[in-house]
PDB file of N, CA and C in Angstrom:
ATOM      1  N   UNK A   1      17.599  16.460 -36.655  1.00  0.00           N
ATOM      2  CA  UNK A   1      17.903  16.177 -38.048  1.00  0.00           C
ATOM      3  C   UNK A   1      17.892  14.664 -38.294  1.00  0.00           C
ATOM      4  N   UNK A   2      18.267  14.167 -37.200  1.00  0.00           N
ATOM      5  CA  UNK A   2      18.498  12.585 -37.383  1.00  0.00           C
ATOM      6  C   UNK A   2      17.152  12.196 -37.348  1.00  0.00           C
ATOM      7  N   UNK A   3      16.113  11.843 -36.846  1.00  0.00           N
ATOM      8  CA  UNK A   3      14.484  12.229 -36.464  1.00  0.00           C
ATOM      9  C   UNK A   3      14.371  12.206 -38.743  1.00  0.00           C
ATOM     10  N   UNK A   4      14.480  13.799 -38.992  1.00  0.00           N
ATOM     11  CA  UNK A   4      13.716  14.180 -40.414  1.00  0.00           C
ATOM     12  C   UNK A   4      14.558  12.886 -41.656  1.00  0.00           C
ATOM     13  N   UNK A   5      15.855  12.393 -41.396  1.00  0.00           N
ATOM     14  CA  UNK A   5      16.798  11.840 -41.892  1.00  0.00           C
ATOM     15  C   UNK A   5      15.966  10.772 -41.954  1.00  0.00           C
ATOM     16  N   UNK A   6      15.351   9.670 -40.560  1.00  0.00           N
ATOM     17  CA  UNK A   6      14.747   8.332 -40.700  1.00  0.00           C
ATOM     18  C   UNK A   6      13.254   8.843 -41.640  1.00  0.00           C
ATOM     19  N   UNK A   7      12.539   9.876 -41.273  1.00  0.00           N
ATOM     20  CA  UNK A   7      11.306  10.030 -42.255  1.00  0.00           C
ATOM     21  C   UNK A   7      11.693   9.838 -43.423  1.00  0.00           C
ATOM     22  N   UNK A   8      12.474  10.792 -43.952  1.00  0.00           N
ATOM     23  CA  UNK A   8      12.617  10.664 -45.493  1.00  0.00           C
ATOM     24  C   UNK A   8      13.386   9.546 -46.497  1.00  0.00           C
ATOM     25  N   UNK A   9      13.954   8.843 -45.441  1.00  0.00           N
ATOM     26  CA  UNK A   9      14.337   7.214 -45.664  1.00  0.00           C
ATOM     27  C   UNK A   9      13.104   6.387 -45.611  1.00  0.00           C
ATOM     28  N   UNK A  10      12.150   6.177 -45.311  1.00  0.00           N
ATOM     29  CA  UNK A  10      10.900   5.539 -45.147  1.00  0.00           C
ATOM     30  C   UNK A  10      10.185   5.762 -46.290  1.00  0.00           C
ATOM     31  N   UNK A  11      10.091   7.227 -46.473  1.00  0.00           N
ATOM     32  CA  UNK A  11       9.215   7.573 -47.408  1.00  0.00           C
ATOM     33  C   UNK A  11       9.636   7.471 -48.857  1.00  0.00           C
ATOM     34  N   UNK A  12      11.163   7.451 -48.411  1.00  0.00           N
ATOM     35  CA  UNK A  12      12.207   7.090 -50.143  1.00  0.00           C
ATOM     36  C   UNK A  12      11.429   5.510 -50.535  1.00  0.00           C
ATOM     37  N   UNK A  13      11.727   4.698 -49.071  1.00  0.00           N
ATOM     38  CA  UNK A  13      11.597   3.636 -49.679  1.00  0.00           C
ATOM     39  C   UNK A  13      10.138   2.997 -50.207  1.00  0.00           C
ATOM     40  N   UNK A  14       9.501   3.643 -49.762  1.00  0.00           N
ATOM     41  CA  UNK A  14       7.733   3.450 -49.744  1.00  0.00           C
ATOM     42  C   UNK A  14       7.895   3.618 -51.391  1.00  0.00           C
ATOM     43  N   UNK A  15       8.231   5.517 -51.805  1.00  0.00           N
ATOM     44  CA  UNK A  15       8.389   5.579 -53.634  1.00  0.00           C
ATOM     45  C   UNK A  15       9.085   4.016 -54.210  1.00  0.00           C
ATOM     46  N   UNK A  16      10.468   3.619 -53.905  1.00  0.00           N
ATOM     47  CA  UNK A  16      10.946   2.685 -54.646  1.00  0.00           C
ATOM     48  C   UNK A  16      10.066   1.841 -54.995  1.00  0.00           C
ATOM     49  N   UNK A  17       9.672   1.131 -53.326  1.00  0.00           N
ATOM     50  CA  UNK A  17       9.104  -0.181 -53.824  1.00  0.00           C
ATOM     51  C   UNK A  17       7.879  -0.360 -54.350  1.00  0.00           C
ATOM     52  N   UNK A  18       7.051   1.303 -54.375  1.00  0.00           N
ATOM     53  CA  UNK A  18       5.678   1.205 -55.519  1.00  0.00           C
ATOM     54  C   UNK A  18       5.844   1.612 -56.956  1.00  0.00           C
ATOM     55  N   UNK A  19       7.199   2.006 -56.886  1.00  0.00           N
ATOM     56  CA  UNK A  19       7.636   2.123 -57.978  1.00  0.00           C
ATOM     57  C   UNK A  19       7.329   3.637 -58.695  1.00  0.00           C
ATOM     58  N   UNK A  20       7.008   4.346 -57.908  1.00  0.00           N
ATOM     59  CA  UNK A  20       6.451   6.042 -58.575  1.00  0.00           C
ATOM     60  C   UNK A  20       7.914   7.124 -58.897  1.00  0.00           C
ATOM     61  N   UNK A  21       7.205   7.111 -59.787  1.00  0.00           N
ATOM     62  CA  UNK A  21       8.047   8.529 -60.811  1.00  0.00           C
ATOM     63  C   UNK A  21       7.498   9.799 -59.561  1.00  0.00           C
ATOM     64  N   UNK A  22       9.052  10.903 -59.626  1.00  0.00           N
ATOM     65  CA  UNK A  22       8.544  11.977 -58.636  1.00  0.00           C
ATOM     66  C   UNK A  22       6.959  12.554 -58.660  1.00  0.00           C
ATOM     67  N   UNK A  23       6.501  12.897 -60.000  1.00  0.00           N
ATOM     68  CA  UNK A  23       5.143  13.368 -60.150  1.00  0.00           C
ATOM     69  C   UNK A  23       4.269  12.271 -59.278  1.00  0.00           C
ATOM     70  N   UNK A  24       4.415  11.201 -59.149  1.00  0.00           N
ATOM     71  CA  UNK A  24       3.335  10.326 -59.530  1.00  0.00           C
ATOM     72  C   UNK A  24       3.363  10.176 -57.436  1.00  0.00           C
ATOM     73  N   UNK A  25       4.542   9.946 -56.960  1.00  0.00           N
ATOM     74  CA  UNK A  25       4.808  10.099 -55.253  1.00  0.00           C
ATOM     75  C   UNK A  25       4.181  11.576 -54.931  1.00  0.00           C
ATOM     76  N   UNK A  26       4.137  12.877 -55.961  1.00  0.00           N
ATOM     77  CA  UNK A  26       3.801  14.204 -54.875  1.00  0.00           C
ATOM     78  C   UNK A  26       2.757  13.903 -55.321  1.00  0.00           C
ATOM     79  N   UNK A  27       2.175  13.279 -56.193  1.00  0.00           N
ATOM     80  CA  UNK A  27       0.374  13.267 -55.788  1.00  0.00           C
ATOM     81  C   UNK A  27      -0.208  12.686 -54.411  1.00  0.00           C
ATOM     82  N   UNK A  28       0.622  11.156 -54.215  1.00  0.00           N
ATOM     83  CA  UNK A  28       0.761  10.416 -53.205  1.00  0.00           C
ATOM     84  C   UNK A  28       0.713  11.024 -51.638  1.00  0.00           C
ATOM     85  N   UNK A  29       1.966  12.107 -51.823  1.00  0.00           N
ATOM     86  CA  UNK A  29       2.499  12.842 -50.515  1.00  0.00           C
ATOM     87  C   UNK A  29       1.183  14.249 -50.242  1.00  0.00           C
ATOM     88  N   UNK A  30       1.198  14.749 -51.671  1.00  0.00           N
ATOM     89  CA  UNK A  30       0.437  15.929 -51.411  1.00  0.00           C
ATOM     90  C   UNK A  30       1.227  16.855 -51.234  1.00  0.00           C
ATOM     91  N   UNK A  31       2.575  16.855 -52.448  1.00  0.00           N
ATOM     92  CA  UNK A  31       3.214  17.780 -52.496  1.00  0.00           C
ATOM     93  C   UNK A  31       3.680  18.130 -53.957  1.00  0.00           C
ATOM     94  N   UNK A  32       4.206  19.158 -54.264  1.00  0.00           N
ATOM     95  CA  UNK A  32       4.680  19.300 -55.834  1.00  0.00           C
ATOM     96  C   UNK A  32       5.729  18.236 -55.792  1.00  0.00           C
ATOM     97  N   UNK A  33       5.635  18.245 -57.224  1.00  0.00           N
ATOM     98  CA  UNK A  33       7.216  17.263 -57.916  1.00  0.00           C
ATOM     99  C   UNK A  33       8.530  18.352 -57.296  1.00  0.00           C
ATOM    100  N   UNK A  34       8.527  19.519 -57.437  1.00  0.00           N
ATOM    101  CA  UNK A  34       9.957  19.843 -57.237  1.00  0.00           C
ATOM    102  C   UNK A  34       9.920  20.041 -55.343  1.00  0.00           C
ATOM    103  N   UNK A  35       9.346  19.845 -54.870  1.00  0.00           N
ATOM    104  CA  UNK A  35       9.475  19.367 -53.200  1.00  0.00           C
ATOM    105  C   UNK A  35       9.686  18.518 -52.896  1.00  0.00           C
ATOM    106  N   UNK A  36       9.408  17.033 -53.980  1.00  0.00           N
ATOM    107  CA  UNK A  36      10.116  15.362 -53.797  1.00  0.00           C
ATOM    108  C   UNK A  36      10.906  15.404 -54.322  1.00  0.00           C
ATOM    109  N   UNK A  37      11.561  16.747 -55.293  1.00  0.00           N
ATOM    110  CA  UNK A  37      13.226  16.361 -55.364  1.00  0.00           C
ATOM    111  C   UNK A  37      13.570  16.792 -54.287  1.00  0.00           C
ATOM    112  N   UNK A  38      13.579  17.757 -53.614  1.00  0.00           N
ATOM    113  CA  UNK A  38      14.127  19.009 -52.656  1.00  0.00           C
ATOM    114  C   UNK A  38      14.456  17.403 -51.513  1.00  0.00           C
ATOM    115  N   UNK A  39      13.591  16.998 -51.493  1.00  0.00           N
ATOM    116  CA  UNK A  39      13.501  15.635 -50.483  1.00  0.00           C
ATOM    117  C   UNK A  39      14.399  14.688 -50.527  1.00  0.00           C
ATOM    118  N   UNK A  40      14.164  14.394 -51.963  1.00  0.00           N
ATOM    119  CA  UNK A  40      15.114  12.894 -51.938  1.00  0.00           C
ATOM    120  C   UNK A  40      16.849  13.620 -52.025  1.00  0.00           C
ATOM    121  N   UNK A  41      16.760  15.145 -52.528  1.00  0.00           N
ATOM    122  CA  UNK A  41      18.077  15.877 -52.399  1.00  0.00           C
ATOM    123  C   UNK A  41      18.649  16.022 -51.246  1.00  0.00           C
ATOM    124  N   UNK A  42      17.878  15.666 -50.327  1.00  0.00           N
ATOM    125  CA  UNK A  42      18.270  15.609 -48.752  1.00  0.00           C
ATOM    126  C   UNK A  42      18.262  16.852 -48.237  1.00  0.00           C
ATOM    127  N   UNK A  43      17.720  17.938 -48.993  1.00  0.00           N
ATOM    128  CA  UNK A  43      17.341  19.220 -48.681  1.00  0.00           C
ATOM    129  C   UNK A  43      16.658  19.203 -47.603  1.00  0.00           C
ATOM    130  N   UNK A  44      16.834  18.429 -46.090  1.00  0.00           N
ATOM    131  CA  UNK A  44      15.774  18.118 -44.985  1.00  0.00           C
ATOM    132  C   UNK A  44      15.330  19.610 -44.470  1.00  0.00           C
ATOM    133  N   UNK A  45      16.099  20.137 -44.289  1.00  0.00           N
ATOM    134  CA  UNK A  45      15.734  21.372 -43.292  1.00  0.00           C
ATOM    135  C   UNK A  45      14.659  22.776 -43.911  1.00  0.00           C
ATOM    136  N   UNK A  46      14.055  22.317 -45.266  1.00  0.00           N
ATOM    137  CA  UNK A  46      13.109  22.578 -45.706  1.00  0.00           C
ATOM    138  C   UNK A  46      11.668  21.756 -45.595  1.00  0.00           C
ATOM    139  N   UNK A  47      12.115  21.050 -44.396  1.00  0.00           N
ATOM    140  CA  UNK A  47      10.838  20.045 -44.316  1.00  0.00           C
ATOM    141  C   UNK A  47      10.698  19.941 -42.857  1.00  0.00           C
ATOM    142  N   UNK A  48       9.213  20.660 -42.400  1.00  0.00           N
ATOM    143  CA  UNK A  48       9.140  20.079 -41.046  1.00  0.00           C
ATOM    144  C   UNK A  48       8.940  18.862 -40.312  1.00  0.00           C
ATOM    145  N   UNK A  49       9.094  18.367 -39.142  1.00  0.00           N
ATOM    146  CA  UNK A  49       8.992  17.139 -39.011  1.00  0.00           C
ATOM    147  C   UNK A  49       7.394  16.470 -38.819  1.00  0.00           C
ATOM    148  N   UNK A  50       6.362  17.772 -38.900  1.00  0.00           N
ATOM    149  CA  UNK A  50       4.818  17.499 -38.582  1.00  0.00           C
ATOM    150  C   UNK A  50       4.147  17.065 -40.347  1.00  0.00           C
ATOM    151  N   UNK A  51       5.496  18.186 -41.295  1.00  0.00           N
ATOM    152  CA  UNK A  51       4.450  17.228 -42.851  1.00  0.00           C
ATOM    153  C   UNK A  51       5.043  16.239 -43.515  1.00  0.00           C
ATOM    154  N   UNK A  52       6.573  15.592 -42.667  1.00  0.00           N
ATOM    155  CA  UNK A  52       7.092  14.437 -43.005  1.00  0.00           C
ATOM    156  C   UNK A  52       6.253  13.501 -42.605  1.00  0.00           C
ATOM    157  N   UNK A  53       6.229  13.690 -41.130  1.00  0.00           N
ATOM    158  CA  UNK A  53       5.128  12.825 -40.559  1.00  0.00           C
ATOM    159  C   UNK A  53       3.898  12.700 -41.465  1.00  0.00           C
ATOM    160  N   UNK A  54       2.802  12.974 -41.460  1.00  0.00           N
ATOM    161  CA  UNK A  54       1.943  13.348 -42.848  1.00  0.00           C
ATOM    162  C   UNK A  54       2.198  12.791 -44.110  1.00  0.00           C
ATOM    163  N   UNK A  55       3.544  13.377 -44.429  1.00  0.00           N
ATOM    164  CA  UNK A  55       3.892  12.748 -46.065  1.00  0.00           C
ATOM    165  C   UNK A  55       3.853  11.176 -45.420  1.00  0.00           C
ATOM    166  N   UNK A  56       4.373  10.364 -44.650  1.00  0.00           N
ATOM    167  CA  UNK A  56       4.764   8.792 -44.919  1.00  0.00           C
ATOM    168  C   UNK A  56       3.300   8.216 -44.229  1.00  0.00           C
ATOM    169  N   UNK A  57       2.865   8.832 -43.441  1.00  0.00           N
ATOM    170  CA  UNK A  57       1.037   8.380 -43.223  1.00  0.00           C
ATOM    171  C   UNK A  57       0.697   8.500 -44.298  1.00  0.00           C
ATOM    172  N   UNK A  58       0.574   9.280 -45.409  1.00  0.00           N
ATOM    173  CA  UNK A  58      -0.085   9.438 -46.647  1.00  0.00           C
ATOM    174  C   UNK A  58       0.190   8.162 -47.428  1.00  0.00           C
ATOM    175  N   UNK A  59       1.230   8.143 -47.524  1.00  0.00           N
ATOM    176  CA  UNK A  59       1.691   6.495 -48.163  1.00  0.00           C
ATOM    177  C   UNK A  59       1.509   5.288 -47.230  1.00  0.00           C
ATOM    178  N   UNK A  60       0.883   5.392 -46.187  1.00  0.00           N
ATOM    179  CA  UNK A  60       0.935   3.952 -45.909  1.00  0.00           C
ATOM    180  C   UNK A  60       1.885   3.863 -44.599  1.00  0.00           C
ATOM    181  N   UNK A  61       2.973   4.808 -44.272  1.00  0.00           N
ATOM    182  CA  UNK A  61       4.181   4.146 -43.238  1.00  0.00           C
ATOM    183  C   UNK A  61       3.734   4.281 -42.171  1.00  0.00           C
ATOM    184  N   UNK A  62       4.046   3.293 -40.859  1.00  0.00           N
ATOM    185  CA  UNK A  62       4.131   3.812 -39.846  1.00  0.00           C
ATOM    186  C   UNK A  62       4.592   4.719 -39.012  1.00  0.00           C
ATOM    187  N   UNK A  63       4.211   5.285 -38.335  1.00  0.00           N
ATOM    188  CA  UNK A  63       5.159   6.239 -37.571  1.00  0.00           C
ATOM    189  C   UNK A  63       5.181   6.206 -35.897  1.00  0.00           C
ATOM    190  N   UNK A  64       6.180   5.475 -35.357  1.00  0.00           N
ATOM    191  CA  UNK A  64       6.163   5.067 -33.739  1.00  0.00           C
ATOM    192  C   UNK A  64       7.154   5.802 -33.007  1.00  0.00           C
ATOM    193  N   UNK A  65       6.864   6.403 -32.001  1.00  0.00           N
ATOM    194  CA  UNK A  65       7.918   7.030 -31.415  1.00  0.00           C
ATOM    195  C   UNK A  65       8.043   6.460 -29.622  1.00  0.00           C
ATOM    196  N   UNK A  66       9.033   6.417 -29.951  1.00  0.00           N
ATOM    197  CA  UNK A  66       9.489   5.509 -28.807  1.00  0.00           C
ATOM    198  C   UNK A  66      10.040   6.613 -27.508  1.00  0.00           C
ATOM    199  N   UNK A  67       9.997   6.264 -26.364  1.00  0.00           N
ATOM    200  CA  UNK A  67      10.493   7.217 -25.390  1.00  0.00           C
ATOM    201  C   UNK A  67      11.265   6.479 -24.937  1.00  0.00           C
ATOM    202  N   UNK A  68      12.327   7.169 -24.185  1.00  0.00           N
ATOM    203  CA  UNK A  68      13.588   6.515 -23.922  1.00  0.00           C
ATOM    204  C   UNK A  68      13.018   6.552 -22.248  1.00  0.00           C
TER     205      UNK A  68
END
């Protein structure tokens, strides 16, 4: 959960700082408007961690995973 928690913090902040209205980010993500509320609602566990991944590549984020 902690893992889907940092995606959808990334991808929050990617919307802020381009400035997109929900419609205008699920075009972005490649998802409906009421799935980027479900998102930013923190509704995580409706989101796998393979189309979070996906959603913040779609915008631009990196995604690095580090091994301990």
């Amino acid at each position: 959960m902690k893992l889907r928690t940092e995606l959808v913090n990334e991808i929050h902040e990617k919307i802020e700082v381009n400035g997109w209205s929900q419609k205008e980010a699920a075009e972005h993500l490649g998802i409906t408007q009421p799935r980027v509320s479900e998102m930013l609602r923190g509704k995580l566990s409706k989101f796998s961690l393979d189309s979070l991944v996906n959603m913040l590549a779609s915008v631009g984020g990196d995604v690095k995973l580090l091994m301990a």
